[in-house]
C-alpha atoms as a PDB file:
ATOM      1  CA  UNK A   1      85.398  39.176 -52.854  1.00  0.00           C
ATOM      2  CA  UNK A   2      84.187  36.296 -54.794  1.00  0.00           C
ATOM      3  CA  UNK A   3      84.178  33.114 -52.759  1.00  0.00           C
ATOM      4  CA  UNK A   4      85.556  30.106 -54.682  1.00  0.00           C
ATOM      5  CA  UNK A   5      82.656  27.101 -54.897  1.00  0.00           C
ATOM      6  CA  UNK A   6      84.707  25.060 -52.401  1.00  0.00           C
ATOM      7  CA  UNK A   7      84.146  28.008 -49.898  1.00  0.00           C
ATOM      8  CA  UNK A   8      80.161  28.233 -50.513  1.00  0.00           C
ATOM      9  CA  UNK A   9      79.819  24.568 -49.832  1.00  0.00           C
ATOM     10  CA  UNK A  10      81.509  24.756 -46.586  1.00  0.00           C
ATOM     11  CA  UNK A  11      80.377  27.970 -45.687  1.00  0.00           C
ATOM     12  CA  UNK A  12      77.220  26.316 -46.065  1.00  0.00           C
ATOM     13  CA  UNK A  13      77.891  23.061 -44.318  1.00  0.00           C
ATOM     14  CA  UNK A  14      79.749  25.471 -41.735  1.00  0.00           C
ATOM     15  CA  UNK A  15      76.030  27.228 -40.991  1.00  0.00           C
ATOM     16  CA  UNK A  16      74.401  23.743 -40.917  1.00  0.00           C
ATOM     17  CA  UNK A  17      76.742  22.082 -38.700  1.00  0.00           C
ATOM     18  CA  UNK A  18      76.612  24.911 -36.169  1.00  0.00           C
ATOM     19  CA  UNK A  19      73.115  25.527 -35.828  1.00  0.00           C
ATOM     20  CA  UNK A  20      72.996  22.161 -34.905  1.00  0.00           C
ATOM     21  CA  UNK A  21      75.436  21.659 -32.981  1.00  0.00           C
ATOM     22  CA  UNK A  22      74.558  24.881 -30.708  1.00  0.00           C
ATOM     23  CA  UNK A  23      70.903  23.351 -30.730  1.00  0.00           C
ATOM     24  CA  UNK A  24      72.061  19.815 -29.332  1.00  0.00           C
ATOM     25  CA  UNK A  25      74.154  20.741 -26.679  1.00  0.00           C
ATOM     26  CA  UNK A  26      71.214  23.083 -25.197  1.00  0.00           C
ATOM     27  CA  UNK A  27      68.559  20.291 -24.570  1.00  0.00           C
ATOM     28  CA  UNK A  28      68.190  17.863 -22.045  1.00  0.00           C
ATOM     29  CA  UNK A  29      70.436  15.111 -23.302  1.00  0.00           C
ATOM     30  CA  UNK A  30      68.290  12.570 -25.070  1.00  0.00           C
ATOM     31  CA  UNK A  31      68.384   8.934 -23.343  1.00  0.00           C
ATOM     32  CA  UNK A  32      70.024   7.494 -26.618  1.00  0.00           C
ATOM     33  CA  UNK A  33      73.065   9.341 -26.324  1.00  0.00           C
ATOM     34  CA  UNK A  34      73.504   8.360 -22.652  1.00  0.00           C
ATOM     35  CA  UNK A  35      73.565   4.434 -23.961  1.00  0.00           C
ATOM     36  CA  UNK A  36      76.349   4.786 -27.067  1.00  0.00           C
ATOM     37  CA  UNK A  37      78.844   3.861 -24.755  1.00  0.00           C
ATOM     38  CA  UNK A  38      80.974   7.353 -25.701  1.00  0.00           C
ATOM     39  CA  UNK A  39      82.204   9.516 -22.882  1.00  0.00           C
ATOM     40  CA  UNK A  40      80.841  12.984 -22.825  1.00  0.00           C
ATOM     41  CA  UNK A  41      84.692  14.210 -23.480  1.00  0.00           C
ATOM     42  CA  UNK A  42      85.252  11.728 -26.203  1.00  0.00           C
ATOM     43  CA  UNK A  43      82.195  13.375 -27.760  1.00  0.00           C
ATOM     44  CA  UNK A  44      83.332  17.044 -27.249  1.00  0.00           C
ATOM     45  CA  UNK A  45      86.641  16.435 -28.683  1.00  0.00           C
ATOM     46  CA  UNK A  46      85.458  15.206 -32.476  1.00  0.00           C
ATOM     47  CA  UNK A  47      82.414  17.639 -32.352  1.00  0.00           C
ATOM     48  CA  UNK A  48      85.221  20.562 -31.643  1.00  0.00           C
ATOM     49  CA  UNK A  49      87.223  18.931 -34.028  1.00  0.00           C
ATOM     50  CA  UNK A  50      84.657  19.031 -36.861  1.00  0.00           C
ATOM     51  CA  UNK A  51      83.672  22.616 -35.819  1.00  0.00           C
ATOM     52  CA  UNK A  52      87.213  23.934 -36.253  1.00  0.00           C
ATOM     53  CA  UNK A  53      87.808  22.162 -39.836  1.00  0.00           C
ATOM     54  CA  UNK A  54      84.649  23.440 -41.018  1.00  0.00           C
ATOM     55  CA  UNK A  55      85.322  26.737 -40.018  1.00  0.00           C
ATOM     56  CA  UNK A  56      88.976  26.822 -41.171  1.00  0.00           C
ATOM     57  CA  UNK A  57      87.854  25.311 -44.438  1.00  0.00           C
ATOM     58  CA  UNK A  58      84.692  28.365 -44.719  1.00  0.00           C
ATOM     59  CA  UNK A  59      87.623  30.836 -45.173  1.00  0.00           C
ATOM     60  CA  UNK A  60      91.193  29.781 -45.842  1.00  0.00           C
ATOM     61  CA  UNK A  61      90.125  26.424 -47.781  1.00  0.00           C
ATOM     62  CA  UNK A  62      93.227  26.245 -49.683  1.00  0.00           C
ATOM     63  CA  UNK A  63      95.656  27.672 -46.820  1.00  0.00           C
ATOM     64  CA  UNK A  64      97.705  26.014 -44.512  1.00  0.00           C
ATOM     65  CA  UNK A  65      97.791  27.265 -40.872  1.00  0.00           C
ATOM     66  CA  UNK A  66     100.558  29.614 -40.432  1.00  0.00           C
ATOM     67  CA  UNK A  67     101.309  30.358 -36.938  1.00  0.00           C
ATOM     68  CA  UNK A  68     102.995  33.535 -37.729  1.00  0.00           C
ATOM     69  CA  UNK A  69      99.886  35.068 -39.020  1.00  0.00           C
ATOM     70  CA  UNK A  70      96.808  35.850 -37.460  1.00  0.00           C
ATOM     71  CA  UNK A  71      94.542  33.229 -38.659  1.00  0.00           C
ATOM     72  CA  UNK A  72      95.138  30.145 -36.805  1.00  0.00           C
ATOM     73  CA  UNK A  73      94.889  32.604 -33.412  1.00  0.00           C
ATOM     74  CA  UNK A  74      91.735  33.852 -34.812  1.00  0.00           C
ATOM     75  CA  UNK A  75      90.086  30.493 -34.947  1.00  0.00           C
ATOM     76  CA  UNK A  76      91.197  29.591 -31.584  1.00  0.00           C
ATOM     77  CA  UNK A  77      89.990  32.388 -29.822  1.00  0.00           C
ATOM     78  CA  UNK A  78      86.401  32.244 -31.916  1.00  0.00           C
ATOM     79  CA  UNK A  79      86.292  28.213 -30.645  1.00  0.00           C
ATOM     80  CA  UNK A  80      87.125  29.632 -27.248  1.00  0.00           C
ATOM     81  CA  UNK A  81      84.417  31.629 -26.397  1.00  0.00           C
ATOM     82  CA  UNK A  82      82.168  29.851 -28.314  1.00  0.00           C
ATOM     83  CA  UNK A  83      83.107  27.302 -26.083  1.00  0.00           C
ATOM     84  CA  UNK A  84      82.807  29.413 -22.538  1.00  0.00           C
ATOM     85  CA  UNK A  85      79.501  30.878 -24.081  1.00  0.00           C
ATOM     86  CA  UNK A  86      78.111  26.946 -24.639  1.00  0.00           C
ATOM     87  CA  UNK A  87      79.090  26.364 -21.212  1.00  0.00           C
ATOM     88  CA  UNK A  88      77.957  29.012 -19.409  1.00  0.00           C
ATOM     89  CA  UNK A  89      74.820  28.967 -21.003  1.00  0.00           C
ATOM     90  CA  UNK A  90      74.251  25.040 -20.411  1.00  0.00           C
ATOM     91  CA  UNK A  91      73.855  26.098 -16.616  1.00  0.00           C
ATOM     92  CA  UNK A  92      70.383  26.668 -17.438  1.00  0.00           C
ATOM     93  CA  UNK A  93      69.588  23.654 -19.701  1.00  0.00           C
ATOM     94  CA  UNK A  94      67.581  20.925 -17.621  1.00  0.00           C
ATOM     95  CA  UNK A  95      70.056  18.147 -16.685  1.00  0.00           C
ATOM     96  CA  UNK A  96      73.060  20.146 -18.161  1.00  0.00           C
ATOM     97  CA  UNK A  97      75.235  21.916 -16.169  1.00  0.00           C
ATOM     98  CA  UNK A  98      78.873  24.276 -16.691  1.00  0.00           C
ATOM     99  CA  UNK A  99      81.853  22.203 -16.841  1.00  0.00           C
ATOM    100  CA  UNK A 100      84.640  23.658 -17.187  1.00  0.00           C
ATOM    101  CA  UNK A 101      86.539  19.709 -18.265  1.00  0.00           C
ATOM    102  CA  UNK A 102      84.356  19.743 -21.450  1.00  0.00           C
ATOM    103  CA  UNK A 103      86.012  23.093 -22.317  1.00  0.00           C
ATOM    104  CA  UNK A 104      89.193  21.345 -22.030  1.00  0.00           C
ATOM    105  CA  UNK A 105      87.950  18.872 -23.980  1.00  0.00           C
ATOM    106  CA  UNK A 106      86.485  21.083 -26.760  1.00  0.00           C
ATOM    107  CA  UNK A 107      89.843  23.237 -27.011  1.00  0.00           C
ATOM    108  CA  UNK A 108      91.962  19.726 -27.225  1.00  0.00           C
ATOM    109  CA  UNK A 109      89.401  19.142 -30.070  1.00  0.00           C
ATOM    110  CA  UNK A 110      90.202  22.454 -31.480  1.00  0.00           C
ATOM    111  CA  UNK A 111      93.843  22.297 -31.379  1.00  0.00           C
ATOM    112  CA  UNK A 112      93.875  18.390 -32.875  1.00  0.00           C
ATOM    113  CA  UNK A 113      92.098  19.519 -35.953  1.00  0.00           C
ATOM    114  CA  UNK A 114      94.355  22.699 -36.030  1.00  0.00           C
ATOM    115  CA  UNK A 115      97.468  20.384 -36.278  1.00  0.00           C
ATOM    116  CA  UNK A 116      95.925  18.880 -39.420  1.00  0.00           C
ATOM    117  CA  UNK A 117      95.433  22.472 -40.693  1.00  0.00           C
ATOM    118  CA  UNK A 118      99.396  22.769 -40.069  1.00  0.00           C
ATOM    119  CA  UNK A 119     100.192  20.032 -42.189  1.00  0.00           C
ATOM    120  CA  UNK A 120      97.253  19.892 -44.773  1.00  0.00           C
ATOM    121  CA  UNK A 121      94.748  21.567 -46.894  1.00  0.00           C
ATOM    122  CA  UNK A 122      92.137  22.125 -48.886  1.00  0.00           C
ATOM    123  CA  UNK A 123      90.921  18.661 -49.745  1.00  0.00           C
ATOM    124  CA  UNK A 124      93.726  16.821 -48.035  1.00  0.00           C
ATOM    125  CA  UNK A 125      92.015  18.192 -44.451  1.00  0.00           C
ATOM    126  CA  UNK A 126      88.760  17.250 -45.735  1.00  0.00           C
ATOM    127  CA  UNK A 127      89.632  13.700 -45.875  1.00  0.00           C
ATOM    128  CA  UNK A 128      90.340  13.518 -42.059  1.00  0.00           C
ATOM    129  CA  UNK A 129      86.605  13.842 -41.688  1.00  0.00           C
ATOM    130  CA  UNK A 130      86.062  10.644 -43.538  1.00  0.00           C
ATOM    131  CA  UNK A 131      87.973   8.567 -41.188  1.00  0.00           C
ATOM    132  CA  UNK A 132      86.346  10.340 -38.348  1.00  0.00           C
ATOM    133  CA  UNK A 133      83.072  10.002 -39.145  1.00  0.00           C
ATOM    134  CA  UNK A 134      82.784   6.352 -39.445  1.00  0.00           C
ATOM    135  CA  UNK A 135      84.197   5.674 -35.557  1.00  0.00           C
ATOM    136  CA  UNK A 136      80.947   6.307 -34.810  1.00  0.00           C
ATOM    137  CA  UNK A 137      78.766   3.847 -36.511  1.00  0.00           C
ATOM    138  CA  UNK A 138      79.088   1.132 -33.233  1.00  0.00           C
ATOM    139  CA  UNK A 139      78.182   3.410 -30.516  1.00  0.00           C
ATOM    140  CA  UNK A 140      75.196   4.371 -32.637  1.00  0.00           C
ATOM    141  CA  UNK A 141      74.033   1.174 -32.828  1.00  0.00           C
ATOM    142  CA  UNK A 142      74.506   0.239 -29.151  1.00  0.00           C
ATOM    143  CA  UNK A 143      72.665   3.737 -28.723  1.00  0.00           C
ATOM    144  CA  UNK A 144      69.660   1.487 -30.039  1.00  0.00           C
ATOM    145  CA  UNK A 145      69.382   3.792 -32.936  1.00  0.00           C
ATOM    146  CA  UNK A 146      69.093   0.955 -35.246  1.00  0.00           C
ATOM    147  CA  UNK A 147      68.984  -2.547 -33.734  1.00  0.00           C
ATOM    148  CA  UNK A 148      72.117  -5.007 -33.752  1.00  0.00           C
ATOM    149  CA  UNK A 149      72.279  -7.502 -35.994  1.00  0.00           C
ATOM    150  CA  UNK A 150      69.223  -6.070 -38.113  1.00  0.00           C
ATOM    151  CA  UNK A 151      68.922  -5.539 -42.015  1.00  0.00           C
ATOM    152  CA  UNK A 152      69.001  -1.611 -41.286  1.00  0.00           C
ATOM    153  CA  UNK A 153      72.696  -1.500 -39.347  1.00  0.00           C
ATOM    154  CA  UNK A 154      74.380  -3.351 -42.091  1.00  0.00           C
ATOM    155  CA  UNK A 155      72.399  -0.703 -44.376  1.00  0.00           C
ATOM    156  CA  UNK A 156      73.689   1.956 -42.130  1.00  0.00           C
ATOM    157  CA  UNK A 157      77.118   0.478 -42.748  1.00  0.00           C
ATOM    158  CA  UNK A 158      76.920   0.002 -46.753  1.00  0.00           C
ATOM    159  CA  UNK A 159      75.376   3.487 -46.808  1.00  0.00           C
ATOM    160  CA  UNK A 160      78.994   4.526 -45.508  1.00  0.00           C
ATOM    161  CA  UNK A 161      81.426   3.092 -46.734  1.00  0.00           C
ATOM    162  CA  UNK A 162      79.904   3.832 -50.272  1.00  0.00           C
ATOM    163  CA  UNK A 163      80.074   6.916 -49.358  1.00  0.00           C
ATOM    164  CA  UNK A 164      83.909   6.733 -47.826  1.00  0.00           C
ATOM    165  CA  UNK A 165      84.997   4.950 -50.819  1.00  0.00           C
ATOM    166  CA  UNK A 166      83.582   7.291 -53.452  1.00  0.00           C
ATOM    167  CA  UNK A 167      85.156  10.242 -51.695  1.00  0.00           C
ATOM    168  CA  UNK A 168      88.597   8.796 -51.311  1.00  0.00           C
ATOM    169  CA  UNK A 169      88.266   7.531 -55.206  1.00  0.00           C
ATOM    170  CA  UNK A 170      87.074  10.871 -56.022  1.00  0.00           C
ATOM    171  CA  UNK A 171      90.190  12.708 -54.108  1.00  0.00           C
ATOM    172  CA  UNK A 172      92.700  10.503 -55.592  1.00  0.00           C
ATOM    173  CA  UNK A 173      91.162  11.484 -59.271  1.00  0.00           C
ATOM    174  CA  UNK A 174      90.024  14.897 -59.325  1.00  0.00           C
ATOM    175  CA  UNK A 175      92.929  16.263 -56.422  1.00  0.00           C
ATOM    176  CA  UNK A 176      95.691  14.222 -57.196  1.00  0.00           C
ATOM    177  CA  UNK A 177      94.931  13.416 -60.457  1.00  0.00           C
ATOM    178  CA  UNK A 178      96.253  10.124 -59.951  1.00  0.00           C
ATOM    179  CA  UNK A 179      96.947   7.943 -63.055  1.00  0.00           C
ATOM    180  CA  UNK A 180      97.815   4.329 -62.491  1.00  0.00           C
ATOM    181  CA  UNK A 181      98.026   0.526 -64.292  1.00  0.00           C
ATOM    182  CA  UNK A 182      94.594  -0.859 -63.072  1.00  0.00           C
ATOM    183  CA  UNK A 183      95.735  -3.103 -60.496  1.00  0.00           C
ATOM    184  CA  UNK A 184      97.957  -0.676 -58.663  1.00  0.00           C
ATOM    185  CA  UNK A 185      95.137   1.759 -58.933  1.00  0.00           C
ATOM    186  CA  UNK A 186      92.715  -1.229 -57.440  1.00  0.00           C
ATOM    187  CA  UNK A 187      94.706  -1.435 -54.912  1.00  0.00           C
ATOM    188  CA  UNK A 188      95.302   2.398 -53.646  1.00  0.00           C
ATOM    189  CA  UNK A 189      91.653   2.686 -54.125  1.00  0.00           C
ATOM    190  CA  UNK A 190      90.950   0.280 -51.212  1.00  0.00           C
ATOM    191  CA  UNK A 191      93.629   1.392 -48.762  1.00  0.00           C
ATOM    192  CA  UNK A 192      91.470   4.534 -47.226  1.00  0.00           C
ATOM    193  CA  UNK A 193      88.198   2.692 -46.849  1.00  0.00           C
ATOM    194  CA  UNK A 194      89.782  -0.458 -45.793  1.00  0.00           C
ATOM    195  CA  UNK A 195      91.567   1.268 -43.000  1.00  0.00           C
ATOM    196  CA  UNK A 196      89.166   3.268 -41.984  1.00  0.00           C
ATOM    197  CA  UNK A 197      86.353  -0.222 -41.441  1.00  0.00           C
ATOM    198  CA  UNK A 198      89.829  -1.813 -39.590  1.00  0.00           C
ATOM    199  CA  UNK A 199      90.004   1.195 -37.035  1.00  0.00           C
ATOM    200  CA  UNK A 200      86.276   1.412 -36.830  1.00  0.00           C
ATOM    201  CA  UNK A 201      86.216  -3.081 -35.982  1.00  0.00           C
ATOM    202  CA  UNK A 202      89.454  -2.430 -33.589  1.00  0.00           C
ATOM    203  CA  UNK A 203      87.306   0.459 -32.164  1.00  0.00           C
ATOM    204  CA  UNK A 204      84.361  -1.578 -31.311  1.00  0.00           C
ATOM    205  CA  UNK A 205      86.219  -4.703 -30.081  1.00  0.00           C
ATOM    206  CA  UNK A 206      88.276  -2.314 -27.538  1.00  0.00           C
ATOM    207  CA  UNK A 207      85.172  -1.031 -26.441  1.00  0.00           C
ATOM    208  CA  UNK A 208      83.040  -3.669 -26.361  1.00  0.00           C
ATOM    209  CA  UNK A 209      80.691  -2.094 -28.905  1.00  0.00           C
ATOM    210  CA  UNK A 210      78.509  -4.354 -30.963  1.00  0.00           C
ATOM    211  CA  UNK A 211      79.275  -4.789 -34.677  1.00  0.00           C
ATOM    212  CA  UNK A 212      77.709  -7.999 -36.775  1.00  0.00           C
ATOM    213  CA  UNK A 213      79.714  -9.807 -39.096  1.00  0.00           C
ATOM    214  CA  UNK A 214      76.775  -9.074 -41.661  1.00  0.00           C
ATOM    215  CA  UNK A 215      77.843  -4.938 -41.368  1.00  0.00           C
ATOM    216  CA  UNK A 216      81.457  -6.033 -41.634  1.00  0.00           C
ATOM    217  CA  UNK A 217      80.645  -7.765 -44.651  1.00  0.00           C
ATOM    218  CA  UNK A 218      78.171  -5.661 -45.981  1.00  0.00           C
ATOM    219  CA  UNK A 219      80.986  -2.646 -45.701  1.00  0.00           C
ATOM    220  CA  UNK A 220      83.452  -4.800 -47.477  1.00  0.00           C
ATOM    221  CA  UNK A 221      81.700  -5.715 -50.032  1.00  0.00           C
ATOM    222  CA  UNK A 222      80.519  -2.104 -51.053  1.00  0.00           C
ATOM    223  CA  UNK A 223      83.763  -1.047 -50.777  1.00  0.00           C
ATOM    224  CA  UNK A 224      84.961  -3.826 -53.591  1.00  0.00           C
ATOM    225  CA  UNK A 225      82.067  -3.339 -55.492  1.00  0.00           C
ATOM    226  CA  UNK A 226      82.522   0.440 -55.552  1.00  0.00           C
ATOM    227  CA  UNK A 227      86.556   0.203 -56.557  1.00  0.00           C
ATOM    228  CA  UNK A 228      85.856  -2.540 -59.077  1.00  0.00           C
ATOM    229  CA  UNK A 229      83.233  -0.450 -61.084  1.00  0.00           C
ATOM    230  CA  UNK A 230      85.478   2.125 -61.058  1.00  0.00           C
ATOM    231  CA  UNK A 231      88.511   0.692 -62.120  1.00  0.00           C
ATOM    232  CA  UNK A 232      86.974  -0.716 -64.802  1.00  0.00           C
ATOM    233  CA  UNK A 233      85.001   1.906 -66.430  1.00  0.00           C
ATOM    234  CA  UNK A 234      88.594   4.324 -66.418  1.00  0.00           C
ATOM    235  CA  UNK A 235      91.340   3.408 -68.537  1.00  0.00           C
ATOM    236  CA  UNK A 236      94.305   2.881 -66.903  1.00  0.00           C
ATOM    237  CA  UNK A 237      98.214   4.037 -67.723  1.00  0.00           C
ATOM    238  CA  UNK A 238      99.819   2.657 -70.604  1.00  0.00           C
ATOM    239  CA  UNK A 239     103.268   2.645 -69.714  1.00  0.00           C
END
């Protein structure tokens, strides 16, 4: 069976994200993850969340989850014991231990990114990850990661929401194949990206997680800079 290109790249990203993800929950946990500020659940729930679009994505990219049919089960029950074999196995990992609450945690994960399966697909579900993703950027920051207030967390933050905006721009076009007068095409272009920096400012304020007003700005302006160029290099809708 020939896998479509959208199944390679997640397939691969799938692997990737894994790997990795196996790999950081069996070490010691490093000292900056202690300081972001993130509760060990909160942190189970969006990796498991992740993990289960990815893997949905690898092989039913353009399906929705059908409860009457196997699939959705199938993906379940894989996260499951992946998530009783992490567990179990973290017994042995210095300053880890088996807990059955972050199983809980991973499955409510699971079954949060299996309700956007319901409801979307394809590139619709990838889009959740880009408002995800970005919820992070405080609590790295207050991880020490990069310092507050420096040149390299507003970087951090530009380096984002470039990102963000380009995918959301990119989704409207190529998915939707949205076709629009300039300004009204100006102005869907910013709702995604400008959301997603509100929740991520709400986020931080709520709990009291540093964010300068040079990132803020830095993310803002990106994200204008990013539509603008766009919008003006595509010609808009006649009538």
């Amino acid at each position: 069976m020939k896998l479509s290109k959208e199944k390679k790249f997640f397939t691969a990203v799938l692997l990737f994200y894994w790997v990795g993800l196996i790999v950081a929950t069996h070490i010691p946990v490093p000292m900056w993850v202690r300081h972001m500020g993130v509760s060990d659940k909160t942190m189970h729930v969006a990796a498991y969340i992740v993990l289960t679009l990815l893997l949905w994505l690898a092989f039913w990219f353009d399906i929705k989850a059908n409860w009457r049919k196997f699939q959705p089960w199938l993906i379940l029950v894989v996260i499951f014991l992946h998530g009783v074999a992490d567990e179990l196995t973290q017994h042995f990992i210095a300053g880890r231990s088996t807990d059955p609450a972050d199983l809980c945690a991973d499955m409510l994960g699971a079954a949060a990114a299996m309700v956007i399966i319901t409801f979307f697909t394809g590139y619709n579900a990838v889009m959740a990850l880009t408002v995800i993703g970005p919820v992070f950027l405080p609590a790295i920051v207050k991880a020490g990661i990069t310092k507050h207030n420096s040149p390299l967390e507003s970087v951090l933050y530009i380096f984002v929401y470039a990102i963000v905006a380009v995918a959301w721009m990119c989704y409207l076009e190529l998915i939707l194949k949205i076709k629009l007068k300039k300004f009204k095409r100006f102005l869907l272009y910013m709702v995604l990206p400008t959301a997603s920096l509100s929740f991520v400012i709400i986020y931080a304020l709520l709990t009291n997680k540093p964010i300068s007003a040079y990132s803020i700005g830095g993310s803002v302006a990106i994200i204008l800079m990013t539509v603008i160029e766009r919008v003006a290099t595509i010609p808009g809708r006649k009538s």
